[in-house]
C-alpha atoms as a PDB file:
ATOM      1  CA  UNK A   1      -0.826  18.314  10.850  1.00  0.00           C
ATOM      2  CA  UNK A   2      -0.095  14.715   9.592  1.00  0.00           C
ATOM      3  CA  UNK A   3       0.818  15.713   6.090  1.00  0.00           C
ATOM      4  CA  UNK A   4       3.623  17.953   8.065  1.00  0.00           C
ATOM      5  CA  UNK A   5       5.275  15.392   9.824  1.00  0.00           C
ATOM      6  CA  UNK A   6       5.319  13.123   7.416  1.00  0.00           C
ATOM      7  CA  UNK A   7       7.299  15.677   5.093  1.00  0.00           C
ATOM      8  CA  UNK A   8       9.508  16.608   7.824  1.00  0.00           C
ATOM      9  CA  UNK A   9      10.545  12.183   8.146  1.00  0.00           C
ATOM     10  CA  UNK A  10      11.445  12.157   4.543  1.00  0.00           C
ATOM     11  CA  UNK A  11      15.480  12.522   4.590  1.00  0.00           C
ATOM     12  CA  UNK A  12      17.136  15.351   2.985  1.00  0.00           C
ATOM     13  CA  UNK A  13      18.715  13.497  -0.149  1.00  0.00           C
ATOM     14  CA  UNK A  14      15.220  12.873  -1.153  1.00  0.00           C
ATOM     15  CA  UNK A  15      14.299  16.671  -0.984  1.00  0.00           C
ATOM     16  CA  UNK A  16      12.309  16.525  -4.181  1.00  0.00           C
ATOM     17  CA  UNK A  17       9.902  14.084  -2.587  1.00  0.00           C
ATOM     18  CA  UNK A  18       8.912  16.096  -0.034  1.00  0.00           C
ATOM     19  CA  UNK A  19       8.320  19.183  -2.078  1.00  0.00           C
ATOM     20  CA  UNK A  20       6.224  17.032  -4.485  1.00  0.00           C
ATOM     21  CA  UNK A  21       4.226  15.746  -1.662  1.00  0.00           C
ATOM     22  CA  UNK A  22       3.116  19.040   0.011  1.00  0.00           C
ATOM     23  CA  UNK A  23       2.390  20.139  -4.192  1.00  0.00           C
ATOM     24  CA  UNK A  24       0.214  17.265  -4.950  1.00  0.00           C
ATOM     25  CA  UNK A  25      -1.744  17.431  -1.894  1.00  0.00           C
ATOM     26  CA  UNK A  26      -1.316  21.087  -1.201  1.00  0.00           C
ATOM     27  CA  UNK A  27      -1.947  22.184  -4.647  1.00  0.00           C
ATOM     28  CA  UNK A  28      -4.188  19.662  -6.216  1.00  0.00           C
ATOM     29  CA  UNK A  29      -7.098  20.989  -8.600  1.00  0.00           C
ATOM     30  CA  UNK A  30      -9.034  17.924  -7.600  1.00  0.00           C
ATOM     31  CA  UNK A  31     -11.775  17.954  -5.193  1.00  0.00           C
ATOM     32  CA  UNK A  32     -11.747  17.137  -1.829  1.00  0.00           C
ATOM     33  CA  UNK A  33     -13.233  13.992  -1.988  1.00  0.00           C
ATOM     34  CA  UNK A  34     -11.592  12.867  -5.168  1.00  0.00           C
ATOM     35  CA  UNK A  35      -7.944  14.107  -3.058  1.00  0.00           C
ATOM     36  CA  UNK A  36      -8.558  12.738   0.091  1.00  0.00           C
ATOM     37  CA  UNK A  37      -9.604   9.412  -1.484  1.00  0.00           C
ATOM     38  CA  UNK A  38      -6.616   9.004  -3.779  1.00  0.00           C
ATOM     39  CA  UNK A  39      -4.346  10.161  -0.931  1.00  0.00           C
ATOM     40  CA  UNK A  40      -6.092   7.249   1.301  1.00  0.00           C
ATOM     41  CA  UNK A  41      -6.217   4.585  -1.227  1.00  0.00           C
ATOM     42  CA  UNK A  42      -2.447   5.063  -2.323  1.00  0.00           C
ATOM     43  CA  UNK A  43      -1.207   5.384   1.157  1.00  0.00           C
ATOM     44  CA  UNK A  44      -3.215   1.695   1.792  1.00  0.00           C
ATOM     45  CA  UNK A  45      -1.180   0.741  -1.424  1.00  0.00           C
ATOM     46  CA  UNK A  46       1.975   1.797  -0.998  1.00  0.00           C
ATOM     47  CA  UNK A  47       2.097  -0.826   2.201  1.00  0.00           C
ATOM     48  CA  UNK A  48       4.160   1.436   4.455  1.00  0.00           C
ATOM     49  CA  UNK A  49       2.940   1.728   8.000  1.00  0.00           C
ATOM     50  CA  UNK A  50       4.471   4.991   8.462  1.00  0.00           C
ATOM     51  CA  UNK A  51       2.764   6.920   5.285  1.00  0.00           C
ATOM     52  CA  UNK A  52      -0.965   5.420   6.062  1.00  0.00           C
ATOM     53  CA  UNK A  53      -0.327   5.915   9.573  1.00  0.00           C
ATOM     54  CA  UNK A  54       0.470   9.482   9.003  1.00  0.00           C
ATOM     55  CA  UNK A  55      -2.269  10.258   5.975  1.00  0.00           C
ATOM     56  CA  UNK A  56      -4.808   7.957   7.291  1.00  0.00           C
ATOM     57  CA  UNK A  57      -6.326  10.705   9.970  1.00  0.00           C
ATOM     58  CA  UNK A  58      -6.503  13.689   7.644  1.00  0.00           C
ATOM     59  CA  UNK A  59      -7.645  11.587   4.961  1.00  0.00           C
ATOM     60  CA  UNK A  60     -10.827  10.032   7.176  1.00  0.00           C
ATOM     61  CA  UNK A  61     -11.253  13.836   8.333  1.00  0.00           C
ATOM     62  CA  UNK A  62     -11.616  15.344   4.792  1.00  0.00           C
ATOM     63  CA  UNK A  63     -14.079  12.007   3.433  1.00  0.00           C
ATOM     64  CA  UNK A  64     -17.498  11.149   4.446  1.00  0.00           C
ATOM     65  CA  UNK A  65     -17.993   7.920   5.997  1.00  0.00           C
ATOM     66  CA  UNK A  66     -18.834   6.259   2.883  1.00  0.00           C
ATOM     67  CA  UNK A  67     -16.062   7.684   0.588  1.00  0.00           C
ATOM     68  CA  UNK A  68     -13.699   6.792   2.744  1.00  0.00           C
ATOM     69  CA  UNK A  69     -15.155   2.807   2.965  1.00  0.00           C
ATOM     70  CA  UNK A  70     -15.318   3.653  -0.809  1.00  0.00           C
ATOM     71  CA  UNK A  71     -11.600   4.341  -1.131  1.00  0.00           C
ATOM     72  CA  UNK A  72     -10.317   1.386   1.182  1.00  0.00           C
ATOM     73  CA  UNK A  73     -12.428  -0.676  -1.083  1.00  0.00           C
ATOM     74  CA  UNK A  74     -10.373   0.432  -3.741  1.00  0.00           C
ATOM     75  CA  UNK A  75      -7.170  -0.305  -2.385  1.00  0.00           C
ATOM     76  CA  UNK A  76      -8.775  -3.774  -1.191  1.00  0.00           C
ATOM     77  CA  UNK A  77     -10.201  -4.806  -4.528  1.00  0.00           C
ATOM     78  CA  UNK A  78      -7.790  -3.850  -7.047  1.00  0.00           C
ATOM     79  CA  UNK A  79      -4.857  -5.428  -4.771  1.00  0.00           C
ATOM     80  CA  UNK A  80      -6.704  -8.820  -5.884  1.00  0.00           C
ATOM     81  CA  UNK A  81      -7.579  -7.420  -9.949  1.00  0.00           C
ATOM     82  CA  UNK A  82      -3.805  -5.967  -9.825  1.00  0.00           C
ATOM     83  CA  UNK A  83      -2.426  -8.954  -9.293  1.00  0.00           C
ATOM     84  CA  UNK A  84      -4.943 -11.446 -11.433  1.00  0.00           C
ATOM     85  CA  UNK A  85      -5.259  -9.345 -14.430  1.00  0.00           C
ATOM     86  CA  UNK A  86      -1.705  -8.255 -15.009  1.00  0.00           C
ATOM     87  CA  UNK A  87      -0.527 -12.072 -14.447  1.00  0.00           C
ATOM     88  CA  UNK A  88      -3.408 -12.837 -17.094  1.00  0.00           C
ATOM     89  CA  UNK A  89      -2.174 -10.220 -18.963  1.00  0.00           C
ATOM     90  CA  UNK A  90       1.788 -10.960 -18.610  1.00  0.00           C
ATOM     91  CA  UNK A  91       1.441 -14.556 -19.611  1.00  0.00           C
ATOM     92  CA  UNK A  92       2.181 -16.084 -22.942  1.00  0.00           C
ATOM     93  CA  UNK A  93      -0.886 -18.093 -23.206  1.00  0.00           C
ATOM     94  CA  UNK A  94      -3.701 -15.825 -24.701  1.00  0.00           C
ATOM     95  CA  UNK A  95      -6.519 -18.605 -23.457  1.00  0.00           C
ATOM     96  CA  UNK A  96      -6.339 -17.242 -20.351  1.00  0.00           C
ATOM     97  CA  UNK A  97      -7.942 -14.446 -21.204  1.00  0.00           C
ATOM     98  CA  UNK A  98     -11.058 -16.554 -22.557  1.00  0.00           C
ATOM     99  CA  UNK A  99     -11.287 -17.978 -19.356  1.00  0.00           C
ATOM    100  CA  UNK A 100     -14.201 -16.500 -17.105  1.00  0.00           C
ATOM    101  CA  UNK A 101     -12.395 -14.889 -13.980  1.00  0.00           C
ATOM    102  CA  UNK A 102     -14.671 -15.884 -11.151  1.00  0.00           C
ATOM    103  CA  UNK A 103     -13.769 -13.649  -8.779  1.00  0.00           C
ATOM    104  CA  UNK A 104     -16.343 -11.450  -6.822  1.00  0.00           C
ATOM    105  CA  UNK A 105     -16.148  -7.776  -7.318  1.00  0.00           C
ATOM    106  CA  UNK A 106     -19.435  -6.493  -6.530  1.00  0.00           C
ATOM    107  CA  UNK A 107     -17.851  -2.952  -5.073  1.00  0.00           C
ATOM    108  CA  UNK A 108     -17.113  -1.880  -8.636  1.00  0.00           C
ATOM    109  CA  UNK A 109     -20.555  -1.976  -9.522  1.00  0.00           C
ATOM    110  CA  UNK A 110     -21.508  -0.257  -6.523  1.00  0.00           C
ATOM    111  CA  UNK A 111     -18.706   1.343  -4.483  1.00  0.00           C
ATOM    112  CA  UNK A 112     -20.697   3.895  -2.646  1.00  0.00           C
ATOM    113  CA  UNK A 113     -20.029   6.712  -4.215  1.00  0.00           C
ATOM    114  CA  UNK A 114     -19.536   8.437  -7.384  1.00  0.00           C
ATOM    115  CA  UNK A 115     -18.874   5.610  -9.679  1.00  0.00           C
ATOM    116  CA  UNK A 116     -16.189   8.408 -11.371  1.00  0.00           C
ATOM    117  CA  UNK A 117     -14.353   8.669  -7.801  1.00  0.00           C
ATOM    118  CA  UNK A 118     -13.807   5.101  -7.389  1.00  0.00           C
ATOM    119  CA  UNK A 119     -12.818   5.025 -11.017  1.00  0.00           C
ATOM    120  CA  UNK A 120      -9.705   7.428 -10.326  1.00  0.00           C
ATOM    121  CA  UNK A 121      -8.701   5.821  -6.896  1.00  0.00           C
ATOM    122  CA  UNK A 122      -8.874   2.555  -8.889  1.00  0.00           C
ATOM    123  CA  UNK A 123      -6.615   3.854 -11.493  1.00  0.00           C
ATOM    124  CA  UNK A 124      -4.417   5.616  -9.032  1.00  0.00           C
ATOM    125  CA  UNK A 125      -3.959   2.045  -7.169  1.00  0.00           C
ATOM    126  CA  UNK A 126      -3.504   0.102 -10.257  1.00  0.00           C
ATOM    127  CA  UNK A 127      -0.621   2.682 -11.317  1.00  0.00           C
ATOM    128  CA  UNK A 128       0.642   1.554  -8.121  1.00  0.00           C
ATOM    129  CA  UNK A 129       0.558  -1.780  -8.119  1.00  0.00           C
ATOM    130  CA  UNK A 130       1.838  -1.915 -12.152  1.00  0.00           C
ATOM    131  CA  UNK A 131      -1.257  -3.179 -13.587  1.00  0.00           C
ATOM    132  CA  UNK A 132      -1.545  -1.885 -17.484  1.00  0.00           C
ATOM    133  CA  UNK A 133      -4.671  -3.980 -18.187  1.00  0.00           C
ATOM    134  CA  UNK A 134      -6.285  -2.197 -15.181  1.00  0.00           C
ATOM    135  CA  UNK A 135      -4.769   1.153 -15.329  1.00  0.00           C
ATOM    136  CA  UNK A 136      -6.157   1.268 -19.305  1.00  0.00           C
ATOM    137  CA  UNK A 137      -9.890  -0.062 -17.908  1.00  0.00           C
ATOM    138  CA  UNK A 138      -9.800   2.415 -15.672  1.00  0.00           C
ATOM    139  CA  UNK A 139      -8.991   4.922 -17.867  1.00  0.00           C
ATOM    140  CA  UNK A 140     -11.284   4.406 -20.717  1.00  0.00           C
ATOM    141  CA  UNK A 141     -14.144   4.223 -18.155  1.00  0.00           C
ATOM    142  CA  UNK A 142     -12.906   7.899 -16.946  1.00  0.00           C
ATOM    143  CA  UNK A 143     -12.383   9.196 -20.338  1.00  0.00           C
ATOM    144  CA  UNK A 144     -15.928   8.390 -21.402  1.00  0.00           C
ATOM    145  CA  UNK A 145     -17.336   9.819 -18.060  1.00  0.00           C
ATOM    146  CA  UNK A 146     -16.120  12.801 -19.573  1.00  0.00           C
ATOM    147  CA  UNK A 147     -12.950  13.318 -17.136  1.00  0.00           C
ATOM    148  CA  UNK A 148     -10.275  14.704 -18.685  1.00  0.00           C
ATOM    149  CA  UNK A 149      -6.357  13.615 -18.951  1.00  0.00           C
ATOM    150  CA  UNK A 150      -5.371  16.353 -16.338  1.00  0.00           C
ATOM    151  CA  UNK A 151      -7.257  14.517 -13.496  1.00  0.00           C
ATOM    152  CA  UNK A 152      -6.812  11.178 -14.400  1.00  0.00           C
ATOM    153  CA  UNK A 153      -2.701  12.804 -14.550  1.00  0.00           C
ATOM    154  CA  UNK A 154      -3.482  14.170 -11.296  1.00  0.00           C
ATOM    155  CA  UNK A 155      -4.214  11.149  -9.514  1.00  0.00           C
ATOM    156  CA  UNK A 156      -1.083   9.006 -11.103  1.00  0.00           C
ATOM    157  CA  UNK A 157       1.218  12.216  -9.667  1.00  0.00           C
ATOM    158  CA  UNK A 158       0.068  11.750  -6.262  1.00  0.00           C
ATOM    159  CA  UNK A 159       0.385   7.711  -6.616  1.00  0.00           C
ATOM    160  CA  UNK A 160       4.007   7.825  -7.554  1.00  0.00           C
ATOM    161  CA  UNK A 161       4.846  10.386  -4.926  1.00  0.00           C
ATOM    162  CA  UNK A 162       3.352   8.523  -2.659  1.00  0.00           C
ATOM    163  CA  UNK A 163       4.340   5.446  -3.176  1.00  0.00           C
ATOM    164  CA  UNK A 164       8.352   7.116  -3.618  1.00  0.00           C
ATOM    165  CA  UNK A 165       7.964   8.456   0.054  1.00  0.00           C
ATOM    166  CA  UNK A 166       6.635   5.208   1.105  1.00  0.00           C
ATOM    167  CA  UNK A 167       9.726   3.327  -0.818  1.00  0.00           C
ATOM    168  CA  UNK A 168      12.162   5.992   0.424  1.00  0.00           C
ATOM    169  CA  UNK A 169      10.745   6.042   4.163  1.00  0.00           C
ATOM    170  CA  UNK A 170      10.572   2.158   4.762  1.00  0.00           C
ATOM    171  CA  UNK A 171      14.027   1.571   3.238  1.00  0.00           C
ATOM    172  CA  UNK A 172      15.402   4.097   5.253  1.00  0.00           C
ATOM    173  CA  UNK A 173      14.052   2.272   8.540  1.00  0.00           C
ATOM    174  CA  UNK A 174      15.791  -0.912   7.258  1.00  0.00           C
ATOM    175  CA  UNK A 175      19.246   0.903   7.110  1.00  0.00           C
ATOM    176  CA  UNK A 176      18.741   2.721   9.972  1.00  0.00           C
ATOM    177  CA  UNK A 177      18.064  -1.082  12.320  1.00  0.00           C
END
């Protein structure tokens, strides 16, 4: 199992990361495809070779074809968003957010799948990648689809943890060159 071996890679000072990866993939209340989805679009997100490598395979075997298209389209399109609307958002000049964007993002409007799964990957990515204008669209969009604070909670958990293995993996294969 994937999942195994990439616990058994993450070094023992980091301990708590690996017991917080087998519990929010292990343990999670979400369902499959809402998991496996969030799982593949965070390990796209976190950019390390070794955690997408390693998730990537159980991820595709837990996802229909189209959910998982639907999740790498999330990592794909809110890498661009991420980046436009938190520089939009981080910059003094309030114009810029009168100014019409321009950028195609037809996916949103029809990823594929549950419009409420592509919602959460979204958010989980955006959490990610530090976007706060995204991460509250996303969220009000969930909220009024009636999902509750729990899953959208879920879904951050297994973003930070792992995007931390990815962070603690990577910088280990720096030191170790």
């Amino acid at each position: 199992m994937a999942l195994d071996e990439l616990k058994s890679s993450i070094p023992d000072f980091a301990k708590d990361l690996k017991l917080n990866l087998g519990s929010v993939i292990g343990n999670s209340e979400l369902p499959q495809q809402q998991l496996w989805g969030t799982v593949l679009a965070c390990a796209i997100a976190s950019r390390s070779p070794k955690v997408l490598r390693e998730l990537e395979p159980e991820a595709k075997a837990n996802l229909s074809a189209e959910a998982y298209t639907a999740a790498k389209s999330a990592a794909a399109i809110m890498a661009m968003n991420n980046v436009f609307y938190r520089t939009r958002h981080l910059l003094s000049d309030p114009e810029y957010g009168n100014l019409r964007a321009g950028l195609r993002m037809n996916v949103i409007g029809k990823p594929g799948v549950e419009k409420v799964d592509f919602e959460l990957w979204s958010l989980a990515v955006s959490a990610i990648n530090g976007c706060g204008q995204c991460l509250d669209s996303h969220e009000q969009v969930l909220r009024k689809a009636g999902v509750d604070r729990e899953t959208i909670q879920e879904a951050v958990k297994i973003a930070s943890v792992i995007q931390a293995v990815g962070v603690t993996l990577e910088a280990e294969a720096v030191l170790a060159e």
